[in-house]
C-alpha atoms as a PDB file:
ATOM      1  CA  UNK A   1     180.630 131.526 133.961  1.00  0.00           C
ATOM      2  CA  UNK A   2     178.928 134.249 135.705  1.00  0.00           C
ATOM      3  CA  UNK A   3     175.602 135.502 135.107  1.00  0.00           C
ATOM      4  CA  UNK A   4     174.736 139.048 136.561  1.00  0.00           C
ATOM      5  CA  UNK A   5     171.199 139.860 136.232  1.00  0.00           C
ATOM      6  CA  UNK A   6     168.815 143.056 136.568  1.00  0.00           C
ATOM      7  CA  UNK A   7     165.195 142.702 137.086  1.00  0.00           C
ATOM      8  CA  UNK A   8     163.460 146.023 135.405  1.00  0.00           C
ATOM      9  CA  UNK A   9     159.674 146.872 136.298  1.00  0.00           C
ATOM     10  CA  UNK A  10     159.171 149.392 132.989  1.00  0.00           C
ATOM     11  CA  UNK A  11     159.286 146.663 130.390  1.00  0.00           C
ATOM     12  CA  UNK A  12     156.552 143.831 130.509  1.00  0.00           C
ATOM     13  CA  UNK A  13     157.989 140.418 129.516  1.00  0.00           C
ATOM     14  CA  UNK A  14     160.811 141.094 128.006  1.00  0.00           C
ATOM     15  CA  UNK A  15     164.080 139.392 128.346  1.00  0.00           C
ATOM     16  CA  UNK A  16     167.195 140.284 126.797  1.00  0.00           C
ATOM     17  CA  UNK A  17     170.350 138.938 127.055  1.00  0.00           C
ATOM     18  CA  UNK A  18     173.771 139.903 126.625  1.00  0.00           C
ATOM     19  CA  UNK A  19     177.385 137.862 126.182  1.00  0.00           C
ATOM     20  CA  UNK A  20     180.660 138.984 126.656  1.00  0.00           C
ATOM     21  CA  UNK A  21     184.280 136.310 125.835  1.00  0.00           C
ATOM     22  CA  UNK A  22     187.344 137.717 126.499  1.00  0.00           C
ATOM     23  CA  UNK A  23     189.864 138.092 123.593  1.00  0.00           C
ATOM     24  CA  UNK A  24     191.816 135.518 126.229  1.00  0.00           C
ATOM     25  CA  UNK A  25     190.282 132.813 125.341  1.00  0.00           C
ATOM     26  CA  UNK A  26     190.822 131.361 121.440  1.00  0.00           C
ATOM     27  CA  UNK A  27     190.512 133.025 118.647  1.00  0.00           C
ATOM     28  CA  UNK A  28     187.520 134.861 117.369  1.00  0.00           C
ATOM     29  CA  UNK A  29     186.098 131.411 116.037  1.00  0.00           C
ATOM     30  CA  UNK A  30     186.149 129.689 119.486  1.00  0.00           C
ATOM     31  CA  UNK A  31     184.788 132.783 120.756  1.00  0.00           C
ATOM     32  CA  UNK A  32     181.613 133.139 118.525  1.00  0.00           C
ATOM     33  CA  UNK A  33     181.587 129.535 118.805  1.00  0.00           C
ATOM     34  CA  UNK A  34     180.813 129.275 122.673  1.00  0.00           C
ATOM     35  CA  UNK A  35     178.277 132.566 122.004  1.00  0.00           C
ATOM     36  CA  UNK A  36     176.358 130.596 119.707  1.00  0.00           C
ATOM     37  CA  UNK A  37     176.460 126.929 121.920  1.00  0.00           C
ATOM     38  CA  UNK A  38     175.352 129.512 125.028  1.00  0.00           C
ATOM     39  CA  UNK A  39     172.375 131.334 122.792  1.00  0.00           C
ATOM     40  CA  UNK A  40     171.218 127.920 121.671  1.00  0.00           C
ATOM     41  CA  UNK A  41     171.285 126.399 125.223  1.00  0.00           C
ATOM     42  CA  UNK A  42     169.068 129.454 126.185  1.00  0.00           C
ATOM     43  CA  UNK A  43     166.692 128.700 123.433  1.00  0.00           C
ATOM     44  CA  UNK A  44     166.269 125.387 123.864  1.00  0.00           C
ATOM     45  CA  UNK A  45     166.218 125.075 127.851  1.00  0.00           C
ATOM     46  CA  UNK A  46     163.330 124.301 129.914  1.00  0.00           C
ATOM     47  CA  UNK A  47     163.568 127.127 132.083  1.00  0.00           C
ATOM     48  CA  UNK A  48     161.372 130.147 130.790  1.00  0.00           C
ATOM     49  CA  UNK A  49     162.407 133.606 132.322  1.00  0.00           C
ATOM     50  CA  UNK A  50     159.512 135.694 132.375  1.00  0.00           C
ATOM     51  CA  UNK A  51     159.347 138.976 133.395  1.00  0.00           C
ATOM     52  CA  UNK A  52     161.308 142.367 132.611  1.00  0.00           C
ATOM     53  CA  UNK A  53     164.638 140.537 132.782  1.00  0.00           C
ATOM     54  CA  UNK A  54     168.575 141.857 131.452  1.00  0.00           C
ATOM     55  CA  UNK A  55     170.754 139.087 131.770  1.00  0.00           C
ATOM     56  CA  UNK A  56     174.420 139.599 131.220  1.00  0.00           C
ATOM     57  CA  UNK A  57     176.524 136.336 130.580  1.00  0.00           C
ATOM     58  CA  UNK A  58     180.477 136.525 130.757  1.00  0.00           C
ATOM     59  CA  UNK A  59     182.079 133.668 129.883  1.00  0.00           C
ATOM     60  CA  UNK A  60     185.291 132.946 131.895  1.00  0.00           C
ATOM     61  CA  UNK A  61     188.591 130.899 131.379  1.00  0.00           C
ATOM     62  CA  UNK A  62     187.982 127.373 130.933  1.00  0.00           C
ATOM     63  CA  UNK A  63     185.000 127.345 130.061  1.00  0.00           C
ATOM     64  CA  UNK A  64     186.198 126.323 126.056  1.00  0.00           C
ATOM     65  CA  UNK A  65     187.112 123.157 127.978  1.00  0.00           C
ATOM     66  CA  UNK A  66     183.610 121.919 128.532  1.00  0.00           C
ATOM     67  CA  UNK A  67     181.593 120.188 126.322  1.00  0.00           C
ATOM     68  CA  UNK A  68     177.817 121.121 125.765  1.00  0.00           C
ATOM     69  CA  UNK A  69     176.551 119.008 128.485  1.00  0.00           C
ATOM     70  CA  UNK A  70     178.651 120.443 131.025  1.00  0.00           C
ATOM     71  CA  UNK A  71     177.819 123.862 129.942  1.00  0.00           C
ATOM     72  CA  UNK A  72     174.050 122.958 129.751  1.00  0.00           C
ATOM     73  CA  UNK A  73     174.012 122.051 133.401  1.00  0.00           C
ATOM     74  CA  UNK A  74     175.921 124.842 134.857  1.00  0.00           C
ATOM     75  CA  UNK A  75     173.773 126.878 132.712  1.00  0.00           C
ATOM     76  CA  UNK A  76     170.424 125.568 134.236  1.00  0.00           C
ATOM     77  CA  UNK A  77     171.829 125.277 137.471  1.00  0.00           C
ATOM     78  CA  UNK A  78     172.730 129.271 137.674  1.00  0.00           C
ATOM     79  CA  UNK A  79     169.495 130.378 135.760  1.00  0.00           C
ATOM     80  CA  UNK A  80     166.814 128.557 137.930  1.00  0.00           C
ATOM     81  CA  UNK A  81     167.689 130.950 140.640  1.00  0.00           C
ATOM     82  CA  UNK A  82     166.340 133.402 138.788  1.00  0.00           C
ATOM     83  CA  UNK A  83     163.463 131.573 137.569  1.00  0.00           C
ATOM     84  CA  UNK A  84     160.152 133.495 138.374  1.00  0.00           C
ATOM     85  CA  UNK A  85     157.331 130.157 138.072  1.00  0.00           C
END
């Protein structure tokens, strides 16, 4: 998975988040699917982002191989660099 991210100063706490699966992996079910384990991961982590944050998540092959645990972790693993506490 790979995460770009842009750090604006002219909105005040405001995240926002964006996902993009390529029509090469499953069909649109497994697609949505891994949007809606990946939104759900976000809501639920421990890590906060604060600050005027646009996050862009694309989802790359094999990643409809993992389970939610695996996804989880690489997930917290790539947003705590960006963490701001």
């Amino acid at each position: 998975m790979t995460i770009y991210v842009l750090k604006k100063p002219d909105c005040s706490e405001c995240f926002r988040a964006g996902f993009i699966v390529s029509k090469k992996i499953g069909g649109a079910v497994l697609r949505n699917r891994i949007k809606r384990i990946i939104k759900e991961i976000l809501r639920k982590s421990d890590i906060k982002l604060t600050g005027s944050i646009d996050a862009l998540f694309i989802v790359n092959r094999g990643t409809e191989g993992k389970d939610l645990k695996e996804l989880k972790k690489e997930l917290k693993n790539n947003l705590s660099l960006f963490n701001n506490n």
